[in-house]
N, C-alpha and C. Protein backbone atom coordinates (compact mmCIF):
# COMPACT_ATOMS: atom_id res chain seq x y z
N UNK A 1 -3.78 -21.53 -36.94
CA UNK A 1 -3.40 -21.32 -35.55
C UNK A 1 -2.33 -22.35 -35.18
N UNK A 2 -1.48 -22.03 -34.49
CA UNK A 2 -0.08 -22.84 -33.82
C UNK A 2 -0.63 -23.41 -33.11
N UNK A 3 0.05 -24.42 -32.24
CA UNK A 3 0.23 -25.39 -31.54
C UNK A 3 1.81 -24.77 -30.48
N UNK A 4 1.54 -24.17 -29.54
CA UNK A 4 2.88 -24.00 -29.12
C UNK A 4 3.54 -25.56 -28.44
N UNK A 5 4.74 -25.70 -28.69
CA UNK A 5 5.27 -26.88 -28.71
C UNK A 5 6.10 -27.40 -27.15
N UNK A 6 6.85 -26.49 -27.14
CA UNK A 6 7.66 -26.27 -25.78
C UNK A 6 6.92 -26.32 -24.42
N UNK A 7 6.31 -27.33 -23.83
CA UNK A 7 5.52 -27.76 -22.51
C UNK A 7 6.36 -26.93 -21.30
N UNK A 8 5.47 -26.11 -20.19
CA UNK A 8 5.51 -25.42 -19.38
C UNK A 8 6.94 -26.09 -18.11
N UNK A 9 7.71 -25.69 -17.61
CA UNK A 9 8.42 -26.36 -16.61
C UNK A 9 7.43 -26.79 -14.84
N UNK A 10 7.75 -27.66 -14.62
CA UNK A 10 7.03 -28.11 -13.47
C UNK A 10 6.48 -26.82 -12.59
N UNK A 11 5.92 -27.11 -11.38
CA UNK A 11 5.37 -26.25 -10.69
C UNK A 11 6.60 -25.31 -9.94
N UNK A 12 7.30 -24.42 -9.55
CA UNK A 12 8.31 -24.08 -8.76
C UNK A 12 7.83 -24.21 -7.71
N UNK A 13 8.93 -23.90 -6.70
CA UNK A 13 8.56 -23.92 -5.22
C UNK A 13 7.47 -22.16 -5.02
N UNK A 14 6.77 -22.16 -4.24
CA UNK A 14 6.34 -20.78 -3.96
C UNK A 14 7.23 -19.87 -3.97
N UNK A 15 6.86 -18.50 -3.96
CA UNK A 15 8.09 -17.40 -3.61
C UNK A 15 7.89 -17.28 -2.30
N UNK A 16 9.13 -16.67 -1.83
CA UNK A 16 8.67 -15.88 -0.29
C UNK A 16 8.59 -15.20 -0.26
N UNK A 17 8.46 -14.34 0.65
CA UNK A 17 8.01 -13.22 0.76
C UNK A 17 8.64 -12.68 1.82
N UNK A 18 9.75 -11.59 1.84
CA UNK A 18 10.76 -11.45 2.94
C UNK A 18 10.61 -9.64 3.03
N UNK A 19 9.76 -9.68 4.65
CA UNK A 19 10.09 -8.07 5.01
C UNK A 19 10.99 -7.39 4.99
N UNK A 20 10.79 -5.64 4.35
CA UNK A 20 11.65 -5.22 4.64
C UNK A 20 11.56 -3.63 4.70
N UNK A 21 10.28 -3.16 4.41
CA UNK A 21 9.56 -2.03 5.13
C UNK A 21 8.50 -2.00 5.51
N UNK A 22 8.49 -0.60 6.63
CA UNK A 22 7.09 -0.55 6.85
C UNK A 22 6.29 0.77 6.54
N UNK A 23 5.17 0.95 6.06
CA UNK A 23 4.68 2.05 5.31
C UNK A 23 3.57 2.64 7.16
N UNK A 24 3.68 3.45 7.38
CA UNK A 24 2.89 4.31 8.34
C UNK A 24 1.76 5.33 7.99
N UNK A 25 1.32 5.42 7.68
CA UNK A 25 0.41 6.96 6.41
C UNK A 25 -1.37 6.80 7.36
N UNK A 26 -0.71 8.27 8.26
CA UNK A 26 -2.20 8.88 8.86
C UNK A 26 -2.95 9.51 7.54
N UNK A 27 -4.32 9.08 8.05
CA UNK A 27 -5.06 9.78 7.10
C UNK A 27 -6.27 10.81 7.78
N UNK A 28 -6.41 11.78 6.65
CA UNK A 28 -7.69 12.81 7.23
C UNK A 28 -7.97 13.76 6.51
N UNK A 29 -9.32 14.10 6.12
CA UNK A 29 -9.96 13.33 7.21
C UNK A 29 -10.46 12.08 6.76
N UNK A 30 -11.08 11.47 7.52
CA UNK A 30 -11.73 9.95 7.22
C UNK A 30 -11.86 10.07 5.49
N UNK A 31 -11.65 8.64 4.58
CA UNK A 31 -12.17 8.66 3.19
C UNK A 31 -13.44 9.45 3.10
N UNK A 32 -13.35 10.02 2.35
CA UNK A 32 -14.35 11.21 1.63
C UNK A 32 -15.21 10.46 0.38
N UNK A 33 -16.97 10.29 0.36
CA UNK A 33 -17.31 9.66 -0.73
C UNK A 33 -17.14 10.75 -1.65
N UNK A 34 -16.98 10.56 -2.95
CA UNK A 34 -17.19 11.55 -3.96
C UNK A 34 -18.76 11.09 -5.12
N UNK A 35 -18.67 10.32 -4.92
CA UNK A 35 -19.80 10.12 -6.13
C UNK A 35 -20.15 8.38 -5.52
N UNK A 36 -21.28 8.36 -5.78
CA UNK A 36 -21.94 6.50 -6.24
C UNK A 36 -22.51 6.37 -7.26
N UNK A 37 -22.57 5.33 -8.18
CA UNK A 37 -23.23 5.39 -9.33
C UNK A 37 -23.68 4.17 -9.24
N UNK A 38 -24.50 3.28 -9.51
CA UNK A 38 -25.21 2.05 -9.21
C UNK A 38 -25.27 1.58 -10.89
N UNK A 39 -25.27 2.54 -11.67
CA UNK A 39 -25.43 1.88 -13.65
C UNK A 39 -23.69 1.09 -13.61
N UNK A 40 -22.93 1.76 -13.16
CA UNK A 40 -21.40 1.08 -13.40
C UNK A 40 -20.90 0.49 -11.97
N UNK A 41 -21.91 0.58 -11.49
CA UNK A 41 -21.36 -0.63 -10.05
C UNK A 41 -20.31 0.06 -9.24
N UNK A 42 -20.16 1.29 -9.10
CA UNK A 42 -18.77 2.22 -8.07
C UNK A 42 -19.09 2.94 -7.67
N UNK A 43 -18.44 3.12 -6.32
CA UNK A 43 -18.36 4.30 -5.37
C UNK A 43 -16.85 4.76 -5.34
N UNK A 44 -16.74 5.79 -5.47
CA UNK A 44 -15.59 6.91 -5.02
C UNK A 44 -15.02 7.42 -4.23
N UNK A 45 -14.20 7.34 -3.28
CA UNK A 45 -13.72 7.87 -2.24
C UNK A 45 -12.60 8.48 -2.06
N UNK A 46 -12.12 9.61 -1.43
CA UNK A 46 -10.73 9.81 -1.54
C UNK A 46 -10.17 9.87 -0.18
N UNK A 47 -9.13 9.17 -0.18
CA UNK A 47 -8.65 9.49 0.93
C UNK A 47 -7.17 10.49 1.09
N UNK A 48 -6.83 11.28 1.84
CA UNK A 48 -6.04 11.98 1.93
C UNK A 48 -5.18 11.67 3.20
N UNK A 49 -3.51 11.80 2.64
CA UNK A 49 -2.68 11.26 3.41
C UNK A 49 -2.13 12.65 3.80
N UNK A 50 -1.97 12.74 5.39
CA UNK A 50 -1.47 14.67 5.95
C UNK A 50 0.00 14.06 6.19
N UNK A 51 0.31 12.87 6.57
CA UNK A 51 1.57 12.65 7.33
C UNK A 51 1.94 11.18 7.22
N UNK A 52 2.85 10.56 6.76
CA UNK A 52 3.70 9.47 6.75
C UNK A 52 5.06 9.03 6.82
N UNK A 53 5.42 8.33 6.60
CA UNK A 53 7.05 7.86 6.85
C UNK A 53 6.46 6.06 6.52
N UNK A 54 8.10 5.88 5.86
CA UNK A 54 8.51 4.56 5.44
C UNK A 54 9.76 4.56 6.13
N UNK A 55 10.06 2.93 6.80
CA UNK A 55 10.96 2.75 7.36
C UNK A 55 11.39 1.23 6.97
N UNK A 56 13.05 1.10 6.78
CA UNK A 56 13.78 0.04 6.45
C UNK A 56 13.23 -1.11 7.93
N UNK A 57 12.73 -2.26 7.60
CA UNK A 57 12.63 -3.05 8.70
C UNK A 57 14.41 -4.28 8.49
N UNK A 58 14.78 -4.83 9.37
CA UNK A 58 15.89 -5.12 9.68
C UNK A 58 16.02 -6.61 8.48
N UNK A 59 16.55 -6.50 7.82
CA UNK A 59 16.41 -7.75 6.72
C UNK A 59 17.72 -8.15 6.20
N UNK A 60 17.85 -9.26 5.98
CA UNK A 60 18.65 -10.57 5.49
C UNK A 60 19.55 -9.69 4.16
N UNK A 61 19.15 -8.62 3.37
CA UNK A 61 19.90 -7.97 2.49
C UNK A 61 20.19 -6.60 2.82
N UNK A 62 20.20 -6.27 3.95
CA UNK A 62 20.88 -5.03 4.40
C UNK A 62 19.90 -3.56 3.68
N UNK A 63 18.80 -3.89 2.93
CA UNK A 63 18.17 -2.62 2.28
C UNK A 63 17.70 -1.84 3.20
N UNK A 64 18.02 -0.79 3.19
CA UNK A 64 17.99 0.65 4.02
C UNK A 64 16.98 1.55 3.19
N UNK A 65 16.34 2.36 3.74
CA UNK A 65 15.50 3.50 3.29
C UNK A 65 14.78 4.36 4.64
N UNK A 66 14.63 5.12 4.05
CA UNK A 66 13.84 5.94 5.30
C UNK A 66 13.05 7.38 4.63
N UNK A 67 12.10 7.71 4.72
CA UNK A 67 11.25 8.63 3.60
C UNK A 67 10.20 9.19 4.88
N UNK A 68 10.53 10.31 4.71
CA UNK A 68 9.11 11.31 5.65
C UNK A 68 9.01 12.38 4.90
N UNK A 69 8.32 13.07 6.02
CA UNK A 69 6.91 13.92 5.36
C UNK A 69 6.21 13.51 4.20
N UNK A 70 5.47 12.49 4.36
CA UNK A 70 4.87 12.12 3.53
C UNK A 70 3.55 12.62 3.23
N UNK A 71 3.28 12.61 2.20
CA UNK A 71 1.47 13.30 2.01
C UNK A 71 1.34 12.54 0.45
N UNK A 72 -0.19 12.86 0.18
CA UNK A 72 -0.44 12.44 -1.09
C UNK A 72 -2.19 11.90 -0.80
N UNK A 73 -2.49 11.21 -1.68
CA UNK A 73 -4.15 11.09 -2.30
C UNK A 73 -4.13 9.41 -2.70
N UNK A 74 -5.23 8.49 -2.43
CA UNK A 74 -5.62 7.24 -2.60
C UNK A 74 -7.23 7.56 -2.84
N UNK A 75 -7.49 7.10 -4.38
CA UNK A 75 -8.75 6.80 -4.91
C UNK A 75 -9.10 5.64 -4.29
N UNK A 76 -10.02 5.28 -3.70
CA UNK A 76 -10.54 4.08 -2.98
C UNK A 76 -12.08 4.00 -3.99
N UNK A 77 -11.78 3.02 -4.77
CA UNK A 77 -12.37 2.69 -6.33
C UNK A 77 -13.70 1.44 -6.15
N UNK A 78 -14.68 1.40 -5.48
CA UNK A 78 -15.40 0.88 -4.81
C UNK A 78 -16.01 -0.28 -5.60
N UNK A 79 -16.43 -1.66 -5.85
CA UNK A 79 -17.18 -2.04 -6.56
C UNK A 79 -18.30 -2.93 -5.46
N UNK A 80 -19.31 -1.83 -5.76
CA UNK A 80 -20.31 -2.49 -4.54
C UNK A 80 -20.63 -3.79 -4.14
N UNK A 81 -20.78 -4.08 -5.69
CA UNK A 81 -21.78 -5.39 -5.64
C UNK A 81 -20.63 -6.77 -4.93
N UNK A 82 -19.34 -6.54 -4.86
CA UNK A 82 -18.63 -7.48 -4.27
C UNK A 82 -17.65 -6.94 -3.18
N UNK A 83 -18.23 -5.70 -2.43
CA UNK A 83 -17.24 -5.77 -1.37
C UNK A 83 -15.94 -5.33 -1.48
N UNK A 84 -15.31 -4.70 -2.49
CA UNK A 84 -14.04 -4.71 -2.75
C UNK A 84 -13.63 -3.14 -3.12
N UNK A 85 -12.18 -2.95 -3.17
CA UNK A 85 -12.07 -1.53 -3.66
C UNK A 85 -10.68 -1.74 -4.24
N UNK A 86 -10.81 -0.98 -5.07
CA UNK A 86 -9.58 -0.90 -6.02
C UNK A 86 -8.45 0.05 -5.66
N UNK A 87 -7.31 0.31 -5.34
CA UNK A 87 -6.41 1.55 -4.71
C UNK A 87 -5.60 1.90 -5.24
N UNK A 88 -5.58 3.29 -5.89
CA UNK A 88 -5.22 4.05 -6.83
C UNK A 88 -4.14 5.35 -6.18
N UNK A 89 -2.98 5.03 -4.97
CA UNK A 89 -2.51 5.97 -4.50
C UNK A 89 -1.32 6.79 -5.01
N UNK A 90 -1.04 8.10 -4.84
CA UNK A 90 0.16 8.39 -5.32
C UNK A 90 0.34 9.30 -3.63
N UNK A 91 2.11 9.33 -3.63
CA UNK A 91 2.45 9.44 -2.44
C UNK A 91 3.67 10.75 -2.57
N UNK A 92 4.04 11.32 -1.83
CA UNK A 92 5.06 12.31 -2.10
C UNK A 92 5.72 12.45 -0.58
N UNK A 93 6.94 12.54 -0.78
CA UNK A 93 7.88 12.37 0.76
C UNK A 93 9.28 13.27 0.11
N UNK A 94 10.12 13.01 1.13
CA UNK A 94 11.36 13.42 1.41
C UNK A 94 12.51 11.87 1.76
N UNK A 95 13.81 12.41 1.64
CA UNK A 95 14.66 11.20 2.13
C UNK A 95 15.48 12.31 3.12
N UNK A 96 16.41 11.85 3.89
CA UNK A 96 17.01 12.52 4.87
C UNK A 96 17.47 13.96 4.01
N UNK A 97 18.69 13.55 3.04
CA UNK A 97 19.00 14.44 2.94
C UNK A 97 18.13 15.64 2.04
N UNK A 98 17.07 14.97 1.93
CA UNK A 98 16.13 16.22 1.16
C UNK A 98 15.48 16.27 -0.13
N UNK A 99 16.12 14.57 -0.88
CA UNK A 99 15.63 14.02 -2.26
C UNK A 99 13.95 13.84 -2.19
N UNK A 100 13.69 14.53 -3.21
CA UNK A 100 12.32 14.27 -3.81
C UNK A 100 11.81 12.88 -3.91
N UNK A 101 10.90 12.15 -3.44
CA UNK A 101 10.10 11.18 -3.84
C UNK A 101 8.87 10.85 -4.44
N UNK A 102 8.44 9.55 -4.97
CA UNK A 102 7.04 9.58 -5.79
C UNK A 102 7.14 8.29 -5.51
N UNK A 103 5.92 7.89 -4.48
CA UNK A 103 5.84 6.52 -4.66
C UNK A 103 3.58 6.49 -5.40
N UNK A 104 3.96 5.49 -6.23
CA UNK A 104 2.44 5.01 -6.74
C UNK A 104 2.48 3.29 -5.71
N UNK A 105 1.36 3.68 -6.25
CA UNK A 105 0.56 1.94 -5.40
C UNK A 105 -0.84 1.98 -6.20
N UNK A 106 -0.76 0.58 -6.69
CA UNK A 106 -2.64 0.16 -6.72
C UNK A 106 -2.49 -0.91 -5.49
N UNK A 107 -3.47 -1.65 -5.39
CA UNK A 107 -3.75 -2.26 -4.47
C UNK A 107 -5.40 -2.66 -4.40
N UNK A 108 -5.72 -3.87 -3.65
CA UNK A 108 -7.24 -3.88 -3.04
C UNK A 108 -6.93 -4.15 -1.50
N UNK A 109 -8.39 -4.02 -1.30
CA UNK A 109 -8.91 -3.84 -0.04
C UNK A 109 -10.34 -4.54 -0.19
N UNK A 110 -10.39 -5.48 0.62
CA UNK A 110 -12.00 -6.73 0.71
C UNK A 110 -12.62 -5.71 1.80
N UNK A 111 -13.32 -5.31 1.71
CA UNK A 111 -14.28 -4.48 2.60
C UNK A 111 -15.03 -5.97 3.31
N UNK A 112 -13.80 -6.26 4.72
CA UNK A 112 -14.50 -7.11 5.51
C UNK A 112 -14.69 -6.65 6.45
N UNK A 113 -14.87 -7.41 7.69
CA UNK A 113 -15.42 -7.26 8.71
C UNK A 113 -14.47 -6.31 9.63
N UNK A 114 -12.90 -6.58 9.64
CA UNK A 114 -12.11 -6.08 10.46
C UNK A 114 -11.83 -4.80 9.69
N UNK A 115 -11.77 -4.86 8.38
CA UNK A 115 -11.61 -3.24 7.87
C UNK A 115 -12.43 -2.10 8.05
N UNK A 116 -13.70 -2.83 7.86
CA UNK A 116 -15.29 -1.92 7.95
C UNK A 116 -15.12 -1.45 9.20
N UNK A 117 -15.03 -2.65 10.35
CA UNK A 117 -15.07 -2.30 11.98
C UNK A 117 -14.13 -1.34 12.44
N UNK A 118 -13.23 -0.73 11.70
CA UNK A 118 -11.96 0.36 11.89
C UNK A 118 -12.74 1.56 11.30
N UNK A 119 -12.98 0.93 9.66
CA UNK A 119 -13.31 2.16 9.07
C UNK A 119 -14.51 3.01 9.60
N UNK A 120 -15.65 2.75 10.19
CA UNK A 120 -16.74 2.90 10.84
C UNK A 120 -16.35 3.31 12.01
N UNK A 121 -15.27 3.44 13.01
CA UNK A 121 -15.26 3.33 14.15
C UNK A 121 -15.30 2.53 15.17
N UNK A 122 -16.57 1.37 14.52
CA UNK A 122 -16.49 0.50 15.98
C UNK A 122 -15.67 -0.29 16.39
N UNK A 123 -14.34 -0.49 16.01
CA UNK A 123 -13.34 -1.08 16.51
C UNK A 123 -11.78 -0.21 16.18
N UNK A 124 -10.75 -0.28 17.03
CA UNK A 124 -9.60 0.46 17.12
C UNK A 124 -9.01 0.00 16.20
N UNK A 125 -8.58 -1.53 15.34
CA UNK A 125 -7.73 -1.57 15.09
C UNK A 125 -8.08 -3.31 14.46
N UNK A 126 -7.51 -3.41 12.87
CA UNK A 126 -7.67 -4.52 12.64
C UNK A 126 -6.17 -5.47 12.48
N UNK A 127 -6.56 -6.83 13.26
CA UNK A 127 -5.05 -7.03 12.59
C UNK A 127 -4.51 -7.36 11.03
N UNK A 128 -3.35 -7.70 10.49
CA UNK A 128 -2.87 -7.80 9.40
C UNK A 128 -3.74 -8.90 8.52
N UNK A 129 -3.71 -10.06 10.05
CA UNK A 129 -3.99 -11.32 9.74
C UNK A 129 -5.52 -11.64 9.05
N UNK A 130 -6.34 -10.56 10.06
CA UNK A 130 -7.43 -10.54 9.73
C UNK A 130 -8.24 -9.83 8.63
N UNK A 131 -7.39 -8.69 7.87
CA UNK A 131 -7.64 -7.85 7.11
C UNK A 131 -7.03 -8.45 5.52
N UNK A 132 -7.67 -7.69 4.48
CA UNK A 132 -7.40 -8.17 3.16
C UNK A 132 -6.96 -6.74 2.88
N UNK A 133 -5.86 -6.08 3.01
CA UNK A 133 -5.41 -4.72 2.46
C UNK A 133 -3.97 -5.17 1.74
N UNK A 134 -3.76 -4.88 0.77
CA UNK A 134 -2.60 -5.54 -0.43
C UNK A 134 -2.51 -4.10 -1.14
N UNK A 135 -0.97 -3.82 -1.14
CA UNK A 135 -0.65 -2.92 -2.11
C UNK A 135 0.75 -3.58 -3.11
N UNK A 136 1.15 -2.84 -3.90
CA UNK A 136 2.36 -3.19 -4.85
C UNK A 136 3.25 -1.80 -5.21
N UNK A 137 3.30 -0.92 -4.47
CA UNK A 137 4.18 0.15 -4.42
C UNK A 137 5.84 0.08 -5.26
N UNK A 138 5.50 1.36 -6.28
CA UNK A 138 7.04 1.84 -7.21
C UNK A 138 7.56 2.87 -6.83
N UNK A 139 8.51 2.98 -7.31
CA UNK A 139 9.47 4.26 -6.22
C UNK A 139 10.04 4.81 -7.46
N UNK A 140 9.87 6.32 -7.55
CA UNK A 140 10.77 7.08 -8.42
C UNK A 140 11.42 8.22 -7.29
N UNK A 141 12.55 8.32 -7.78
CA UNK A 141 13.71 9.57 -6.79
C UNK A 141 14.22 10.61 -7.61
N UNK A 142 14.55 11.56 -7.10
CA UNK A 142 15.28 12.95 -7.80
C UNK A 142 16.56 12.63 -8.12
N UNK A 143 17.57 13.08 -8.41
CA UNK A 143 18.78 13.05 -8.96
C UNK A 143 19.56 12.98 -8.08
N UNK A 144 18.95 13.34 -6.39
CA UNK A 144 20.15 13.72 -5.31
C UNK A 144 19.76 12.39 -4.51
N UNK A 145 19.23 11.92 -4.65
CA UNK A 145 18.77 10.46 -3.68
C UNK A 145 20.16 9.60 -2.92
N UNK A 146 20.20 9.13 -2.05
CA UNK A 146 21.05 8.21 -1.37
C UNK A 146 21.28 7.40 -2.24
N UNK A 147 22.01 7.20 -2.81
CA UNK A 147 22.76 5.42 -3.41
C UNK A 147 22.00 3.96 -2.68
N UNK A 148 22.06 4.21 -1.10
CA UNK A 148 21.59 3.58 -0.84
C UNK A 148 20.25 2.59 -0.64
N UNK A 149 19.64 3.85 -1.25
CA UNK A 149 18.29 3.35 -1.52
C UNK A 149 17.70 3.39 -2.79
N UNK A 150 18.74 3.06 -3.84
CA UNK A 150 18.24 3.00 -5.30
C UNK A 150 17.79 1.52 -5.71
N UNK A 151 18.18 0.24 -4.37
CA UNK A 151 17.62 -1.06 -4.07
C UNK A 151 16.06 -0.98 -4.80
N UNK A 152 14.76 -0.08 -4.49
CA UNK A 152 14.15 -0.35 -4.29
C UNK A 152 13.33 -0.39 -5.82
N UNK A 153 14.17 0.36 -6.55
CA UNK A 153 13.94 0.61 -8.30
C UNK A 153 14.27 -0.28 -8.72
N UNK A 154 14.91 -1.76 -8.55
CA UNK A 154 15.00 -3.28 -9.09
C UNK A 154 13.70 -4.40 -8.74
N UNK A 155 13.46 -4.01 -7.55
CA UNK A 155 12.64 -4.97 -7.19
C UNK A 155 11.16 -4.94 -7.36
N UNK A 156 10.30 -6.06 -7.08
CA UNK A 156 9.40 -6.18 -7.12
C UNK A 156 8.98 -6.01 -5.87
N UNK A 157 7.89 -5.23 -5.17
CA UNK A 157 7.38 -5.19 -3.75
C UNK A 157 6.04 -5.57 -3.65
N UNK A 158 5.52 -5.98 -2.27
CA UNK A 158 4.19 -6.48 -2.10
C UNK A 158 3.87 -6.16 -1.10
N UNK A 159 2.92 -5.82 -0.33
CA UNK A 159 2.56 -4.92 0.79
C UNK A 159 0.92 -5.54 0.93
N UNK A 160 1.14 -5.93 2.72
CA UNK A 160 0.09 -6.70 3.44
C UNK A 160 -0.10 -5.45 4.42
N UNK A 161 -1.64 -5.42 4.61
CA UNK A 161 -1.70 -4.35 5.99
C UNK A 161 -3.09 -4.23 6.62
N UNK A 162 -3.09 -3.21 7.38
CA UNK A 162 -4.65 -3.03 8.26
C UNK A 162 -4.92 -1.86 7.68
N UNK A 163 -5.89 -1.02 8.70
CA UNK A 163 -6.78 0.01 8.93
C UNK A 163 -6.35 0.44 10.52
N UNK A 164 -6.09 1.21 11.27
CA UNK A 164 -6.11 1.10 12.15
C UNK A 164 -6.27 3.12 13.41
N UNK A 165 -6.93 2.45 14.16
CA UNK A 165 -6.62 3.96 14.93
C UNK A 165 -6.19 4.58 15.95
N UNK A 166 -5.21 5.77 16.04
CA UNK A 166 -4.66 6.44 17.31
C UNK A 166 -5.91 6.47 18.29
N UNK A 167 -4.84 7.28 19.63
CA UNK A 167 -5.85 7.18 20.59
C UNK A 167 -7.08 8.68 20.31
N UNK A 168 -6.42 9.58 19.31
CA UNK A 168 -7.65 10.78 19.56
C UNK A 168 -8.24 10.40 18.23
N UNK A 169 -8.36 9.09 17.40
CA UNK A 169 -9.39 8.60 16.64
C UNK A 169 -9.01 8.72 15.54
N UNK A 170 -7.78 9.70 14.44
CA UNK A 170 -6.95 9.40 13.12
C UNK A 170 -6.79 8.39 12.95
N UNK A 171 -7.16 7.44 11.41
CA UNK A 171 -7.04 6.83 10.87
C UNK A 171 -5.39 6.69 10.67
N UNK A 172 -5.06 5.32 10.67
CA UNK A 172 -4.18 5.19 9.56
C UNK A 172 -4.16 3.72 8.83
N UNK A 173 -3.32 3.58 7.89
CA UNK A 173 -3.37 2.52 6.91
C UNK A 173 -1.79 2.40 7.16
N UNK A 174 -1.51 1.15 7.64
CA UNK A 174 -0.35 0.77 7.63
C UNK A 174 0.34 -0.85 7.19
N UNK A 175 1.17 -0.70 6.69
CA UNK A 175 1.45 -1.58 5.46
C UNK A 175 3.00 -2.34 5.71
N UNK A 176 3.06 -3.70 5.80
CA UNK A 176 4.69 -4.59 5.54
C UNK A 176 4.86 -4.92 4.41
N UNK A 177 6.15 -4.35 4.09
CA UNK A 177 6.02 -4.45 2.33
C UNK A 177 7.37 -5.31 2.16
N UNK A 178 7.08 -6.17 1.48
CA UNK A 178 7.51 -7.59 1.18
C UNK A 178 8.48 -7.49 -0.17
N UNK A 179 10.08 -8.13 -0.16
CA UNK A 179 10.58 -8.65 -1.64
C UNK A 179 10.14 -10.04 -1.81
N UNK A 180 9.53 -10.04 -3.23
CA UNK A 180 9.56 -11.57 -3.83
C UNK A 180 10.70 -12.38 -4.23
N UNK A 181 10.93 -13.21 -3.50
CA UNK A 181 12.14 -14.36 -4.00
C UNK A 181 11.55 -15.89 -3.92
């Protein structure tokens, strides 16, 4: 066995983390259980997305995008015994002029207090601050896509968000999705 020789470089500074969309995605109806199994520790849920849109938030590198009619499916991958869920989404939209999209995301979600209190009903709305919802969303496009938004196939993205609900009680999951620098 080696000895690797070459010692690690000091600590870097943190990355930041600089907004620059925002993900919107009603869901319905409410996550759906599909199965529990207690021998492998998971519950199943699906949630179904009827309507979304992503929007360019105003940022320091000029990246533009804009994506609707969105729809698509999130496995919400449960592991009981700690509260947590694993997020397994795939997403399907439009760009203005009519390019095909595919965005994937995993992600977790801490089944805490402010998520549960949305997801359950008894509260409208959790904030960002208070919620543990994290995604990492990839973007594939059709052949006719804007130039302008081929930005988003270089980078690395990170996405902080809630649970939250309209006034006639639709869910949605909405998300600030972050470049790492």
């Amino acid at each position: 066995m080696s000895v690797l020789k070459l010692p690690l470089p000091a600590v870097p500074q943190p990355p930041q983390l600089i907004p620059v969309l925002t993900f919107n995605l009603q869901l319905s109806p409410d996550p759906v259980r599909i199965f529990t199994n207690s021998q492998i520790d998971k519950t199943l849920n699906l949630a179904t997305v009827v309507n979304g849109e992503i929007k360019a938030v105003e940022n320091k590198f000029g990246y533009k995008l804009d994506i609707n009619q969105i729809y698509g499916t999130d496995d919400l991958n449960v592991k009981d015994s700690i509260g947590a869920a694993n997020l397994d989404c795939k997403l399907y939209g439009k760009t203005p002029n009519g390019s095909g999209v595919f965005i994937y995301y995993g992600g977790k979600v801490q089944l805490d207090e402010a998520s549960v209190g949305v997801m359950s009903k008894r509260t409208k709305e959790a904030s960002i601050e208070e919620s543990y919802v994290t995604c990492n969303p990839t973007f594939t496009f059709d052949d006719k896509v804007e130039e302008e938004y081929k930005w988003v196939l270089k980078e690395n993205l990170f996405g902080r968000g809630r649970f939250a609900r309209d006034d006639e009680g639709a869910l949605y999951v909405q998300y600030y999705i972050y470049v790492v620098r």
